[in-house]
Protein backbone atom coordinates (compact mmCIF):
# COMPACT_ATOMS: atom_id res chain seq x y z
CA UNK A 1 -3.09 -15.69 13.99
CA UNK A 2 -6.13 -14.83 12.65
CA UNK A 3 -6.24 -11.67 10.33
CA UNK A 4 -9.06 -9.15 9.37
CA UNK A 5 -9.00 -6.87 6.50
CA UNK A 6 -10.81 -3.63 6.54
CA UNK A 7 -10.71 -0.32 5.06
CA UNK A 8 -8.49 2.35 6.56
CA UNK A 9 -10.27 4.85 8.67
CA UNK A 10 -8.82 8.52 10.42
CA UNK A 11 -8.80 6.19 13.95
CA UNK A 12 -5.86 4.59 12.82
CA UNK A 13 -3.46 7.21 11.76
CA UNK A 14 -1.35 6.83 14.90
CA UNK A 15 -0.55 2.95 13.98
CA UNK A 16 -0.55 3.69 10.64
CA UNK A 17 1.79 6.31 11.47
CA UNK A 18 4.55 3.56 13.35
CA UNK A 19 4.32 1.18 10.87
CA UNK A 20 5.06 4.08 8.20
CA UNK A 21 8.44 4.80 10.05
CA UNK A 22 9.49 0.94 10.17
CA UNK A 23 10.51 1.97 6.46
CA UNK A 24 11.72 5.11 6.89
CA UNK A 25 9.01 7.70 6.17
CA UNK A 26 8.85 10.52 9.16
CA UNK A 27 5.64 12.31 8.87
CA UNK A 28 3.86 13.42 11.76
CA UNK A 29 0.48 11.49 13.00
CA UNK A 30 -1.17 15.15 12.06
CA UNK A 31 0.15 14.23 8.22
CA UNK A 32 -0.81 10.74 7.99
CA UNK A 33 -4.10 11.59 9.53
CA UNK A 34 -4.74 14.32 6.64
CA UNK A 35 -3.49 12.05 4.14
CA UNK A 36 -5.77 8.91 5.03
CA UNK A 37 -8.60 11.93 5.13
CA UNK A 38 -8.05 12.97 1.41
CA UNK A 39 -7.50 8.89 0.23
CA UNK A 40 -10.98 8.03 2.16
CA UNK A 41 -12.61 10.97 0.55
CA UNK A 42 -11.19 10.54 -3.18
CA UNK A 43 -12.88 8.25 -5.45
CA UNK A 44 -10.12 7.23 -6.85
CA UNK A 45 -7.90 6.04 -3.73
CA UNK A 46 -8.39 3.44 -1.25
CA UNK A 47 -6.24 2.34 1.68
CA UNK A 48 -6.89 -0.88 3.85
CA UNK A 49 -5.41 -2.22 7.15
CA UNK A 50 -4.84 -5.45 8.49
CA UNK A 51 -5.99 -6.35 12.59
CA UNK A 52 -4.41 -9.28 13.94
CA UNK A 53 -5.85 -9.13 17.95
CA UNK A 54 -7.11 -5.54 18.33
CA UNK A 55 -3.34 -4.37 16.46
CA UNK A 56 -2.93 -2.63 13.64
CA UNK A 57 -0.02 -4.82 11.63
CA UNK A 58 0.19 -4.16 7.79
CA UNK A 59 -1.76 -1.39 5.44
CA UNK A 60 -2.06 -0.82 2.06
CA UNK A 61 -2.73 1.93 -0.27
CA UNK A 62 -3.71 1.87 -4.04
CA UNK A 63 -5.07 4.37 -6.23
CA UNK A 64 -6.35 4.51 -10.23
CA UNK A 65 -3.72 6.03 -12.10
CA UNK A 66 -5.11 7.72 -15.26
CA UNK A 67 -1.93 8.70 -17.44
CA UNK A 68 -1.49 9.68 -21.19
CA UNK A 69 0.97 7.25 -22.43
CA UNK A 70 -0.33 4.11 -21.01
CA UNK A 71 -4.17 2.26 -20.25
CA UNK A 72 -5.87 3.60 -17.03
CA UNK A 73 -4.90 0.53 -14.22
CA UNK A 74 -4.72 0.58 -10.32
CA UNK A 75 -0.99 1.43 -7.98
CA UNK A 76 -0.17 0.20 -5.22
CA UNK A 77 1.27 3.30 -3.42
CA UNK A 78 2.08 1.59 0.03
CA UNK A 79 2.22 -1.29 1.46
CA UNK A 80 3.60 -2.22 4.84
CA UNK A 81 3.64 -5.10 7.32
CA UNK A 82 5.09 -5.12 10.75
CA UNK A 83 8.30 -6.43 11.05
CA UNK A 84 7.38 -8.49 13.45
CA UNK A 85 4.80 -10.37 11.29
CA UNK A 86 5.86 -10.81 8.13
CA UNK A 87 6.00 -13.57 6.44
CA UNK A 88 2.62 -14.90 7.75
CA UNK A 89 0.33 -13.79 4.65
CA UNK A 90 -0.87 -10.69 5.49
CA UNK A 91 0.77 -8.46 2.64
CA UNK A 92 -0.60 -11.12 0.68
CA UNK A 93 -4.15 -10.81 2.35
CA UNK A 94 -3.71 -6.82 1.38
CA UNK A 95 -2.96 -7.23 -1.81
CA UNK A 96 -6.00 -9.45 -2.85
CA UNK A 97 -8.45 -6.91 -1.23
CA UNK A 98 -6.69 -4.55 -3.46
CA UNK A 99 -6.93 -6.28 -6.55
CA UNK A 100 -10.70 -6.93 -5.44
CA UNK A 101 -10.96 -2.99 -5.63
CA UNK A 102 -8.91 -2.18 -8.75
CA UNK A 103 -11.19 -4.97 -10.70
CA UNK A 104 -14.44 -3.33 -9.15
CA UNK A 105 -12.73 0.14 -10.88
CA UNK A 106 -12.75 -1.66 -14.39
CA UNK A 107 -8.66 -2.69 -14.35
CA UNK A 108 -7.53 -5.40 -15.05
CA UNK A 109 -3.73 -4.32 -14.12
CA UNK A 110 -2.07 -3.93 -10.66
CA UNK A 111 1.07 -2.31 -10.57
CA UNK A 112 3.57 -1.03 -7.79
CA UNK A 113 7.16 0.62 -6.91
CA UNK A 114 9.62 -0.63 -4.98
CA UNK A 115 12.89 0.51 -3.50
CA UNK A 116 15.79 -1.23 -5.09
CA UNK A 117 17.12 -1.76 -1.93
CA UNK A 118 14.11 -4.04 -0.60
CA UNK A 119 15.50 -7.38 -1.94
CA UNK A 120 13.32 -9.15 0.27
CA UNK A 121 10.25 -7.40 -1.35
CA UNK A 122 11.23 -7.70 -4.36
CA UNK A 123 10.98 -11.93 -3.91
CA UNK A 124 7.72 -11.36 -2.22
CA UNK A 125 5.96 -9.54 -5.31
CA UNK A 126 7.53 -11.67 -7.49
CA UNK A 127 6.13 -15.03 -5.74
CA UNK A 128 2.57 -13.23 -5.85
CA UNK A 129 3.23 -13.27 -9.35
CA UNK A 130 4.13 -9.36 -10.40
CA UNK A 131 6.92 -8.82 -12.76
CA UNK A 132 9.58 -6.48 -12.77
CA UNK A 133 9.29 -4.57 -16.27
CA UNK A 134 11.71 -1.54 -16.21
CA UNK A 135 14.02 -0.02 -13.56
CA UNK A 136 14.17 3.71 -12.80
CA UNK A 137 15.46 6.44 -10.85
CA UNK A 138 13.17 9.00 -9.15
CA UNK A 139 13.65 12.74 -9.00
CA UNK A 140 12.34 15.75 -6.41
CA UNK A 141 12.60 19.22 -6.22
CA UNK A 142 12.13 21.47 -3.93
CA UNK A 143 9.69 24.05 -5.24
């Protein structure tokens, strides 16, 4: 299977949109298609999708994170791959374009989140050598 790598574009909000709701996130394509318009337009985000024979099967979003307490480095705020095709390198492929980007910002950190219940993620960051430094809980409110 061969797999290209190219930034995210509004065209593919309706894929980007299925693969979204493989791991439970239920926005509408309207949503996702004004979300990947604000991340193509912001400096500071990027968002990249992998094409494996004309099909949409894994993206990727990352953004500079600029915080008080701790040095300026690059997120990883998404990241999926079609169930159907994982396993085959392409979250892999994803993540190097990422880290291609974050260095190109001046970083020289990548971090991410990940649901405690994604055991099978977890492995897969940790073989692409990221390491798990604190566990939290995460909040919302309705405002």
């Amino acid at each position: 299977m061969k797999i290209e790598i190219r930034q995210m574009k509004a065209d593919d909000a309706e894929a980007v949109n299925l693969l979204s709701q493989q791991l439970g996130y239920s926005l509408s394509i309207q949503q996702t298609l004004q979300n990947i318009d604000a991340v193509l337009k912001s400096i500071d985000h990027t968002a990249f999708v992998a094409v494996a024979e004309n099909e949409i099967v894994g993206w990727v979003g990352a953004a500079r994170s600029v915080m008080i307490e701790v040095m300026p480095h690059c997120e990883i705020n998404g990241l999926v791959i079609d169930e159907n095709c994982r396993g085959k390198g392409i979250g892999k492929l994803l993540i190097e374009n990422v880290k291609h980007w974050a260095k190109e910002k001046g970083n020289d950190k990548l971090s991410l989140h990940c649901n405690v219940k994604r055991i099978d993620a977890h492995l897969f960051y940790e073989h692409l050598g990221f390491k798990e430094i604190k566990q939290q809980k995460n909040y919302v409110i309705n405002i």
